[in-house]
N, C-alpha and C. Protein backbone atom coordinates (compact mmCIF):
# COMPACT_ATOMS: atom_id res chain seq x y z
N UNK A 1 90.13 190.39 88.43
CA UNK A 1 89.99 188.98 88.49
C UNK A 1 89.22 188.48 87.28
N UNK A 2 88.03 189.31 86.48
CA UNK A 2 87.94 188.97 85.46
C UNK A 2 88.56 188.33 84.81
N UNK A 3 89.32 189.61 84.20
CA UNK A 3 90.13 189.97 83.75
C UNK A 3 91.46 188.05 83.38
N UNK A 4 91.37 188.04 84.84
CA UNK A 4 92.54 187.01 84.47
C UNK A 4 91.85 186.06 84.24
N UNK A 5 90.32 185.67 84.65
CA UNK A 5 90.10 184.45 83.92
C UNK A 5 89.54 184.99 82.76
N UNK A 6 89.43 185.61 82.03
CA UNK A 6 88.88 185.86 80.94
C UNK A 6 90.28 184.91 79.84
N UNK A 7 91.52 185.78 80.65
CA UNK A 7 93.12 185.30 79.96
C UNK A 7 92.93 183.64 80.14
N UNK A 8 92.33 183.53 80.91
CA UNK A 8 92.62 181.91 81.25
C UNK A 8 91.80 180.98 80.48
N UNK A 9 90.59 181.09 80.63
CA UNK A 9 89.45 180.83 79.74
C UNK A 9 90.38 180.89 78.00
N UNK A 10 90.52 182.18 77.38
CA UNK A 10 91.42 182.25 76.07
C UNK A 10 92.19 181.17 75.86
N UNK A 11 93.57 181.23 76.71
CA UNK A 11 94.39 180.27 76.73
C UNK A 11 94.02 179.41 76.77
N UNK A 12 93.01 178.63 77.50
CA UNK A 12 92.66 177.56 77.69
C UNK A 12 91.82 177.02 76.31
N UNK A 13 91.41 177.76 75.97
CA UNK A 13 90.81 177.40 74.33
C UNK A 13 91.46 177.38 73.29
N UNK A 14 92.77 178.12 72.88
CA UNK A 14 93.46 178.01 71.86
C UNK A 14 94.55 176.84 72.17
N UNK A 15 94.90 176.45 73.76
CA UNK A 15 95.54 175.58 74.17
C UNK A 15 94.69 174.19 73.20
N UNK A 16 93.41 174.12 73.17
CA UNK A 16 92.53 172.72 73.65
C UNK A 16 92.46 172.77 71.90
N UNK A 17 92.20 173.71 70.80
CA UNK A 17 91.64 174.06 69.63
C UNK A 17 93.54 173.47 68.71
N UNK A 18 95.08 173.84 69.56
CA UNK A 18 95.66 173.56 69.18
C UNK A 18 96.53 172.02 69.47
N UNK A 19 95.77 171.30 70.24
CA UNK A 19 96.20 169.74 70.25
C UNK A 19 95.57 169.20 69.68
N UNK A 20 93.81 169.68 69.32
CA UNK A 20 93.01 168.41 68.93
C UNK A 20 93.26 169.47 67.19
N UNK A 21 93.73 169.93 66.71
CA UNK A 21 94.71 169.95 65.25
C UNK A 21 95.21 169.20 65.07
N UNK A 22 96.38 168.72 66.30
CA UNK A 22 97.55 168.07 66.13
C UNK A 22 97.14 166.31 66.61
N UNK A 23 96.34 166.38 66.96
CA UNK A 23 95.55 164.89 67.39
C UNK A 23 95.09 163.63 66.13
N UNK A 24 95.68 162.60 65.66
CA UNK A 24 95.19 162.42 64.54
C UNK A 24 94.01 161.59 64.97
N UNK A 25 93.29 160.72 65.87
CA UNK A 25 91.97 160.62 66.07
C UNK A 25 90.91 161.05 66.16
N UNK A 26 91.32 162.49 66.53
CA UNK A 26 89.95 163.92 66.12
C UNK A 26 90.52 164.79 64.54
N UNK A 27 91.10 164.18 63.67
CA UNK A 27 91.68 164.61 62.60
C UNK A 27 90.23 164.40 61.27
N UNK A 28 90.01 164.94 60.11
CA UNK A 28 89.27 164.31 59.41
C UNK A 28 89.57 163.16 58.76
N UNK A 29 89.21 162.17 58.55
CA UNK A 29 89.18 161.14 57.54
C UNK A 29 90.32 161.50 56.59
N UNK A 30 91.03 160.06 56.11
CA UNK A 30 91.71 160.35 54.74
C UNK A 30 90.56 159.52 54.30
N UNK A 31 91.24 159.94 52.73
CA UNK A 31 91.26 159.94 51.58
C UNK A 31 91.32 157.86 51.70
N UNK A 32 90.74 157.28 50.88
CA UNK A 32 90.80 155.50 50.47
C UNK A 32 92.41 155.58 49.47
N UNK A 33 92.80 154.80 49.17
CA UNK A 33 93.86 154.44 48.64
C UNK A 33 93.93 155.25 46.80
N UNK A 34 93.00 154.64 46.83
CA UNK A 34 92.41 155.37 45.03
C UNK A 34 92.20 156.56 44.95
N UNK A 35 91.80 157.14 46.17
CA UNK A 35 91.85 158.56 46.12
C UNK A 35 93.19 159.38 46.10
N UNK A 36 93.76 159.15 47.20
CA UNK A 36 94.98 159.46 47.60
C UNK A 36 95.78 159.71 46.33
N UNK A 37 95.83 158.17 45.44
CA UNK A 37 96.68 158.06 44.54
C UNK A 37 96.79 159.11 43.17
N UNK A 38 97.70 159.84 42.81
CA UNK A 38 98.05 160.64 41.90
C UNK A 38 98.80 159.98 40.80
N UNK A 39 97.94 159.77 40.21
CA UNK A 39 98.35 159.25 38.09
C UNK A 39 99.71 160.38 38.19
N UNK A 40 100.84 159.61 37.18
CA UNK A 40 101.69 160.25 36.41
C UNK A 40 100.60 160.36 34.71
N UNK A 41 100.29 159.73 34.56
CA UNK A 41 99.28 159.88 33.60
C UNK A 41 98.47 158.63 33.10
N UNK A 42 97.73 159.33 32.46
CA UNK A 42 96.17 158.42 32.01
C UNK A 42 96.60 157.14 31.77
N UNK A 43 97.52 156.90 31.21
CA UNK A 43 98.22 154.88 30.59
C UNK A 43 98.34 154.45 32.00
N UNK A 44 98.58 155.05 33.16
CA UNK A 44 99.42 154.89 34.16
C UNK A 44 98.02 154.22 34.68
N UNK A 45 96.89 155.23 34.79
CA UNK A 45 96.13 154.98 35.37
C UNK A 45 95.09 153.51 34.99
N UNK A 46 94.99 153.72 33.81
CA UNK A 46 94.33 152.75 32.98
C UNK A 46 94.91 151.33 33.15
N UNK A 47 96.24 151.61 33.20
CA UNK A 47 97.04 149.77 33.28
C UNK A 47 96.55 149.47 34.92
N UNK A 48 96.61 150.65 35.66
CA UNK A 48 96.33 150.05 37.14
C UNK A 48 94.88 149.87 37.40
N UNK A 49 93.76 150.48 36.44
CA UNK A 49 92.85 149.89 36.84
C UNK A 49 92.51 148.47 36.21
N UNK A 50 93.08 148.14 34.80
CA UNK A 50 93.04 146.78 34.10
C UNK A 50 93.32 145.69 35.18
N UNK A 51 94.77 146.17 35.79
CA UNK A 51 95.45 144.92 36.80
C UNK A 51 94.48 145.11 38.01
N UNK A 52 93.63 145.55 38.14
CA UNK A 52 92.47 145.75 39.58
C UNK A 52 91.20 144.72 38.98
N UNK A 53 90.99 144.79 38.06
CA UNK A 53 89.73 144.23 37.18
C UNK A 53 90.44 142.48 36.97
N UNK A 54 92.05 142.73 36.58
CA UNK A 54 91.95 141.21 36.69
C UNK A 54 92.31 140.56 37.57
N UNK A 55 92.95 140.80 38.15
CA UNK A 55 92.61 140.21 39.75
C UNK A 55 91.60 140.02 40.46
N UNK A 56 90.48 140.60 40.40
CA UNK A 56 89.19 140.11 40.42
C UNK A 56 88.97 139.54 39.72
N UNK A 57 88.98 139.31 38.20
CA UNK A 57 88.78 138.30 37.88
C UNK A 57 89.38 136.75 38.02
N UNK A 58 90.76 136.72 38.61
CA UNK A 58 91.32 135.85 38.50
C UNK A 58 90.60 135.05 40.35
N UNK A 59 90.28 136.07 41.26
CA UNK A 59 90.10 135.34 42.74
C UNK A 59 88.86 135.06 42.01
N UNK A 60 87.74 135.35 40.98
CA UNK A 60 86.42 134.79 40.69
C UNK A 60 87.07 133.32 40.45
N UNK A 61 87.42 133.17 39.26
CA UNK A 61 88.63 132.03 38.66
C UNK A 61 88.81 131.02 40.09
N UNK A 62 89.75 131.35 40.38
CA UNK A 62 90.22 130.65 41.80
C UNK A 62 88.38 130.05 42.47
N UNK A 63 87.73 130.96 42.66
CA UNK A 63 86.94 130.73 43.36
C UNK A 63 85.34 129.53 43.04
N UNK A 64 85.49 129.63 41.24
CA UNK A 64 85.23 128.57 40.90
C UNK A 64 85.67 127.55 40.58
N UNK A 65 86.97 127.34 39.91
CA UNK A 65 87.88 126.49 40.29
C UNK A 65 87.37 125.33 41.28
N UNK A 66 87.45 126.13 42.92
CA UNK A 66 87.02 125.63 44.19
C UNK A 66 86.07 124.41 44.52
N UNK A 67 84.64 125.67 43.80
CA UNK A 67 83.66 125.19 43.75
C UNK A 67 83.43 123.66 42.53
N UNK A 68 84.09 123.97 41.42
CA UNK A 68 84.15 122.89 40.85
C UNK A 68 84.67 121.77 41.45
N UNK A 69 85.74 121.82 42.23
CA UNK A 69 86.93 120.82 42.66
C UNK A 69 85.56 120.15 43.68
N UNK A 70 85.09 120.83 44.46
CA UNK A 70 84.11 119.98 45.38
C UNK A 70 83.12 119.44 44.84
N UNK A 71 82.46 119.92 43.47
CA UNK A 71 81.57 119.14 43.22
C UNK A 71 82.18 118.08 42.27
N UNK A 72 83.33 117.66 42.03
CA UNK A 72 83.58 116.58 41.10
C UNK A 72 83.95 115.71 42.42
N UNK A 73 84.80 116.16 43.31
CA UNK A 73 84.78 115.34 44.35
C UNK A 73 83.87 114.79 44.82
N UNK A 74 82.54 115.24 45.08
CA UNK A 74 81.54 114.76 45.72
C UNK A 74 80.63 113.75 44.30
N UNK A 75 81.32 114.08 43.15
CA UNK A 75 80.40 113.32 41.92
C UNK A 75 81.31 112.01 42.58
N UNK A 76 83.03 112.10 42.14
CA UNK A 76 83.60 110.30 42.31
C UNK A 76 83.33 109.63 43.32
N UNK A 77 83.04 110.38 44.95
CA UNK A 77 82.83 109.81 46.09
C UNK A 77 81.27 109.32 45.72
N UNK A 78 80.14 109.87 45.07
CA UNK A 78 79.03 109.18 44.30
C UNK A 78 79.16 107.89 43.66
N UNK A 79 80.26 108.16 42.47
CA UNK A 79 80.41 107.11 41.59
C UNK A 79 81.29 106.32 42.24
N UNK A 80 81.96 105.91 43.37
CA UNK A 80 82.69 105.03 43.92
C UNK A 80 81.81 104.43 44.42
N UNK A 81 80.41 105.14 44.95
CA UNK A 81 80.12 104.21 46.32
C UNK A 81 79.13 103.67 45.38
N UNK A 82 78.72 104.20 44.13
CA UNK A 82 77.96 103.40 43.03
C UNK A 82 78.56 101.80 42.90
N UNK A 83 79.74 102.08 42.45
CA UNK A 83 80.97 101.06 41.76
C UNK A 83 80.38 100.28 42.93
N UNK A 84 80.83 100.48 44.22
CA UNK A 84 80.58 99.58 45.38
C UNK A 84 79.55 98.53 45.75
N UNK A 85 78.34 99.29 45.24
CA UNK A 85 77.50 98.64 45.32
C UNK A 85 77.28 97.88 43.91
N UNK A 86 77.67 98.00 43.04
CA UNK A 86 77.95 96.99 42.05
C UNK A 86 78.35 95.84 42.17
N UNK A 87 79.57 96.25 42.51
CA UNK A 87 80.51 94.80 43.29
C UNK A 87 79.74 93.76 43.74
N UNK A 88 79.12 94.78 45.04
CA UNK A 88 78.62 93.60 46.12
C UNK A 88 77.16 92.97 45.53
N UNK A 89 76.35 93.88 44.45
CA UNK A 89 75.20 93.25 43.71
C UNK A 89 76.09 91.34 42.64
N UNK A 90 76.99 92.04 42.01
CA UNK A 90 77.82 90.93 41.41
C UNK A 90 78.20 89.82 41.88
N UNK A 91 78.88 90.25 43.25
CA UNK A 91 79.02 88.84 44.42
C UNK A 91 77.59 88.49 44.88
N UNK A 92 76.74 88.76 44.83
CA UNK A 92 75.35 88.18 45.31
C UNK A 92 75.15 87.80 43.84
N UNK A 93 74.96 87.71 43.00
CA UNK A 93 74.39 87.27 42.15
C UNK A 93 75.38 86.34 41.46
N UNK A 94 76.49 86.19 41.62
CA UNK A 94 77.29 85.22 41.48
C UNK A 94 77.02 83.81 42.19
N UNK A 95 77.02 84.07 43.65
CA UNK A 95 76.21 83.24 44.47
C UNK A 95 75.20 82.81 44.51
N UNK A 96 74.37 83.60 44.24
CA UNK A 96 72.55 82.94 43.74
C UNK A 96 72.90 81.89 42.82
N UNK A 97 73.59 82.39 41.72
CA UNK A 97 74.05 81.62 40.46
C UNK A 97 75.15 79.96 40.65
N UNK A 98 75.63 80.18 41.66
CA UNK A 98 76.15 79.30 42.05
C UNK A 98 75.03 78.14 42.74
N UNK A 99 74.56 78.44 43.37
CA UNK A 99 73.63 77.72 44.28
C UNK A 99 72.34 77.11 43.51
N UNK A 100 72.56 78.20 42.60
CA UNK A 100 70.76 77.65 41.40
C UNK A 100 71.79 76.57 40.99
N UNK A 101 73.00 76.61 40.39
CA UNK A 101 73.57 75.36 39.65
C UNK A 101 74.17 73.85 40.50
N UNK A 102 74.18 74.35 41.92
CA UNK A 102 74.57 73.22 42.66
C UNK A 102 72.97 72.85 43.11
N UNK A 103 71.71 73.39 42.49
CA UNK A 103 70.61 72.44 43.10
C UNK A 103 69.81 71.83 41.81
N UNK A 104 70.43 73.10 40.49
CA UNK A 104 70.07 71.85 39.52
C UNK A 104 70.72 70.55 39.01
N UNK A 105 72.22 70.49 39.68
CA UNK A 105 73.10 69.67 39.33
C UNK A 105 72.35 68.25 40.28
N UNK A 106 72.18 68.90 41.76
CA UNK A 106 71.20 67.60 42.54
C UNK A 106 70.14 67.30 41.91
N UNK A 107 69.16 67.83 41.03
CA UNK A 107 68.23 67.48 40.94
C UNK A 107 68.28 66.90 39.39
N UNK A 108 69.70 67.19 38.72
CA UNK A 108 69.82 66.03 37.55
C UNK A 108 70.48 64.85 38.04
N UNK A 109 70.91 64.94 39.52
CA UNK A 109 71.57 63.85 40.11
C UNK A 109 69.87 62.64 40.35
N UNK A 110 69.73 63.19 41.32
CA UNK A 110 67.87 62.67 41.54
C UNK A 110 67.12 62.11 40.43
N UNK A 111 67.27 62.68 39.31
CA UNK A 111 66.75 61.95 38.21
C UNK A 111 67.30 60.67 37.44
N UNK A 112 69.00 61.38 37.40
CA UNK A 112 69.56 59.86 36.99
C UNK A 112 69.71 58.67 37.96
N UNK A 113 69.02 58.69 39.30
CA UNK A 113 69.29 57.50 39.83
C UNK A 113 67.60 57.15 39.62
N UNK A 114 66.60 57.77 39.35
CA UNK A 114 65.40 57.63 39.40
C UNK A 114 65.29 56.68 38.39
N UNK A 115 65.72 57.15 36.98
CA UNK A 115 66.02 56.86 35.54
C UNK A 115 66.82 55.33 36.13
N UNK A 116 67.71 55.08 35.97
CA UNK A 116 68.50 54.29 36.30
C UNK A 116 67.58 53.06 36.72
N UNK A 117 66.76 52.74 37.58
CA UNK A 117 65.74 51.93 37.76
C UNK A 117 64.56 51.68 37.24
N UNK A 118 64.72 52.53 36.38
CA UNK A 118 63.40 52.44 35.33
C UNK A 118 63.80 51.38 34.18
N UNK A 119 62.69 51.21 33.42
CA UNK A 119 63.87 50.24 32.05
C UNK A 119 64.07 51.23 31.04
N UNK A 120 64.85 50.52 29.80
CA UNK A 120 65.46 51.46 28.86
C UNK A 120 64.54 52.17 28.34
N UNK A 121 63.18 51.33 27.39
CA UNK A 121 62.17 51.76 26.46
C UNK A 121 61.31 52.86 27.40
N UNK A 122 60.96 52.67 28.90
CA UNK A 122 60.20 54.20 29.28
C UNK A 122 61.23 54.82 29.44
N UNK A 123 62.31 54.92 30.06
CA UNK A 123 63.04 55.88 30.27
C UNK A 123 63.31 56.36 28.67
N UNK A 124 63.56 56.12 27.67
CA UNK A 124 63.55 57.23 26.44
C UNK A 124 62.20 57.29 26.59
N UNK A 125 60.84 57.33 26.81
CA UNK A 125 59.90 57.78 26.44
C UNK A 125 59.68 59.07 27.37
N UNK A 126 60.31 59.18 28.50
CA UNK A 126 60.40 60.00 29.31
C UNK A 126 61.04 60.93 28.75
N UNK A 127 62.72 60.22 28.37
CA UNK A 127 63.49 61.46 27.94
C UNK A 127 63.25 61.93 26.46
N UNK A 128 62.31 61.43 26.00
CA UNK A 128 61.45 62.74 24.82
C UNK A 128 61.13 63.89 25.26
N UNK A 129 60.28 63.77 26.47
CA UNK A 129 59.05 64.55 26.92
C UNK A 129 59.78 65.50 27.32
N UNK A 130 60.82 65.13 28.12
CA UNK A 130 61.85 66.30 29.06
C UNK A 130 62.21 67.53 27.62
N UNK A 131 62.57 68.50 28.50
CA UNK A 131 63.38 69.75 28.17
C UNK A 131 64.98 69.21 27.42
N UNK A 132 64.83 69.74 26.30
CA UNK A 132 66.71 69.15 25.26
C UNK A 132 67.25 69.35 26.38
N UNK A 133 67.49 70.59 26.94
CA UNK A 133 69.05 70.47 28.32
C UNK A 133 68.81 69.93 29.06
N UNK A 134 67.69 69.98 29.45
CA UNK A 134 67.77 68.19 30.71
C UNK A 134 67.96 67.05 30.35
N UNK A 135 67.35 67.14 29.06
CA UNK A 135 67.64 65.64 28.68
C UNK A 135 68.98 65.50 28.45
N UNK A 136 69.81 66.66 27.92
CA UNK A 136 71.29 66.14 27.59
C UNK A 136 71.89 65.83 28.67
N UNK A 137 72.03 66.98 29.93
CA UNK A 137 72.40 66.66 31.12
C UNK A 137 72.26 65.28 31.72
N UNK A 138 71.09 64.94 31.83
CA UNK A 138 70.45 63.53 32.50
C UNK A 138 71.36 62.59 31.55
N UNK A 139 71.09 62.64 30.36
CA UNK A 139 71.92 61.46 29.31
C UNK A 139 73.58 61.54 29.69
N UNK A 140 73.93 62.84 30.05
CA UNK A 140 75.50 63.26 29.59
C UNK A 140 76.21 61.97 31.29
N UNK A 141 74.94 62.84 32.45
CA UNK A 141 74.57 62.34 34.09
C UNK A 141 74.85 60.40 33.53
N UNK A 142 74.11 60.15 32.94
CA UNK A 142 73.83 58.37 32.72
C UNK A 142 74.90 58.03 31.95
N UNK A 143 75.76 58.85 31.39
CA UNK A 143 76.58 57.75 30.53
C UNK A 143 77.65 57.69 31.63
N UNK A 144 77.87 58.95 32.19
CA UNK A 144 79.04 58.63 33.46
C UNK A 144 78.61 57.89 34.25
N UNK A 145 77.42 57.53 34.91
CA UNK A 145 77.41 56.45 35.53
C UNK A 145 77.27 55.55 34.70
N UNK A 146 77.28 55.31 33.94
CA UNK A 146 77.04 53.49 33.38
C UNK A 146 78.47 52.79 33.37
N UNK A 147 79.77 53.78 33.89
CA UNK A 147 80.39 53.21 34.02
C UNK A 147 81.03 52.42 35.20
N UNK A 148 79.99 52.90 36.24
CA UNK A 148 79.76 52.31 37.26
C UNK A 148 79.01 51.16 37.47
N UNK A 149 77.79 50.60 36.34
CA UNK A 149 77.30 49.25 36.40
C UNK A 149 76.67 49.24 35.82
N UNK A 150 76.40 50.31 34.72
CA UNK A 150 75.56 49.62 33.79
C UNK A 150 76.02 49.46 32.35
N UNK A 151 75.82 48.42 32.07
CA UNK A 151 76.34 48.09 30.54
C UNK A 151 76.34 49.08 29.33
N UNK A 152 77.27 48.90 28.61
CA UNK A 152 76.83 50.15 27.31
C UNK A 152 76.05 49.26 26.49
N UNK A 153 75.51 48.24 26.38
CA UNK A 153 74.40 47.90 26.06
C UNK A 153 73.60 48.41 26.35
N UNK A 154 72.74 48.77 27.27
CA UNK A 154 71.94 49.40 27.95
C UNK A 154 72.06 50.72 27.88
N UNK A 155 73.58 51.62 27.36
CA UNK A 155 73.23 52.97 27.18
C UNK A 155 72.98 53.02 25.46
N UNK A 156 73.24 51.99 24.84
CA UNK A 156 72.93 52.04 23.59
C UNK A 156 71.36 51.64 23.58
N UNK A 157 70.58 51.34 24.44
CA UNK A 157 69.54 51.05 24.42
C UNK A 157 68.57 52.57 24.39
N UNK A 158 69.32 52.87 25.14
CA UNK A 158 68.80 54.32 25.85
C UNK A 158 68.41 55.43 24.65
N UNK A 159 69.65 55.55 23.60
CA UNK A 159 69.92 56.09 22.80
C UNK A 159 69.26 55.46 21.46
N UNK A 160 69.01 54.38 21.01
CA UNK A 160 68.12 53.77 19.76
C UNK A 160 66.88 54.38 20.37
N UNK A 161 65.88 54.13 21.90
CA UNK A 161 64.73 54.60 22.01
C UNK A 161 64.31 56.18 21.91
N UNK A 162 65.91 56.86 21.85
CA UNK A 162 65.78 58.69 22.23
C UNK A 162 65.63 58.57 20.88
N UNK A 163 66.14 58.24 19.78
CA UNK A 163 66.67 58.74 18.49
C UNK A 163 65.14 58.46 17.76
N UNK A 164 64.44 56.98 18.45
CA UNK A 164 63.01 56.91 17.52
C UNK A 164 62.09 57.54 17.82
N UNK A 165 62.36 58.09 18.89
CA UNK A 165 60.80 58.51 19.39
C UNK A 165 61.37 60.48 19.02
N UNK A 166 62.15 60.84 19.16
CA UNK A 166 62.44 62.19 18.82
C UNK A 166 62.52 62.16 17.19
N UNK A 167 62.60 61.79 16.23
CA UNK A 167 62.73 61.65 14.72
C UNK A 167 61.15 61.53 14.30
């Protein structure tokens, strides 16, 4: 009885020693691709490692490329929303500009009716004193109305007292 398990035991080991041979998950490791591979010769080898080197270089390439593409994108989406706020600084200050000129236009309005009731000789003594563009305004303001009631006598009056007292 040994005897037969001794046979059995044997068998049973060259049985177990000859599947896990034939097993390729209890097999050793291959070889990586580069290993494996057998040159016909040295040019052979050399061109295939050149085309390995540039292809890496080319996914680097690609890969800044990338990186560039996002940061110029993110520069115009900058410089748009710059532009943007330009705009809307321009339309506000267009408007300020508008509004300063519709309250100095009232307030050369306010003067020429002020003027207007004054007599000729102070009113040029006044319009010495004033600022040249107000005064032109106010004068330019009085000659259009004088054609509403007041004589061009009276704007020639206006004008002999500007001309003596400014000379």
């Amino acid at each position: 009885m040994k005897i037969y398990s001794l046979l059995f035991f044997v068998f049973f080991l060259s049985a177990t020693i000859c599947l896990a041979a034939n097993d390729p998950t209890t097999s050793a490791p291959k070889k990586s691709n580069n290993q494996e591979k057998t040159y016909r010769s040295v040019e052979e080898r050399r061109l295939l490692v050149a085309l390995q080197e540039e292809r890496i270089n080319l996914q680097n390439e690609r890969e800044d490329l990338a990186d560039r593409k996002k940061s110029l994108k993110r520069l115009q989406d900058e410089v748009d929303k710059k532009l943007e706020e330009l705009k809307q600084q321009r339309i506000q200050l267009e408007e300020l500009l508008a509004e300063k000129d519709t309250q100095e236009l009232k307030r050369v309005k306010d003067l020429s009716k002020m003027y207007e009731k004054m007599t000729a000789e102070k009113a040029a003594r006044v319009f010495g004193t004033l600022e040249q563009d107000l005064a032109v305004s106010r004068y330019a303001n009085h000659t259009i109305t004088s054609s509403r009631g007041l004589s061009h006598s009276t704007t020639g009056k206006y004008q002999e007292y500007i001309s003596r007292d400014c000379t």
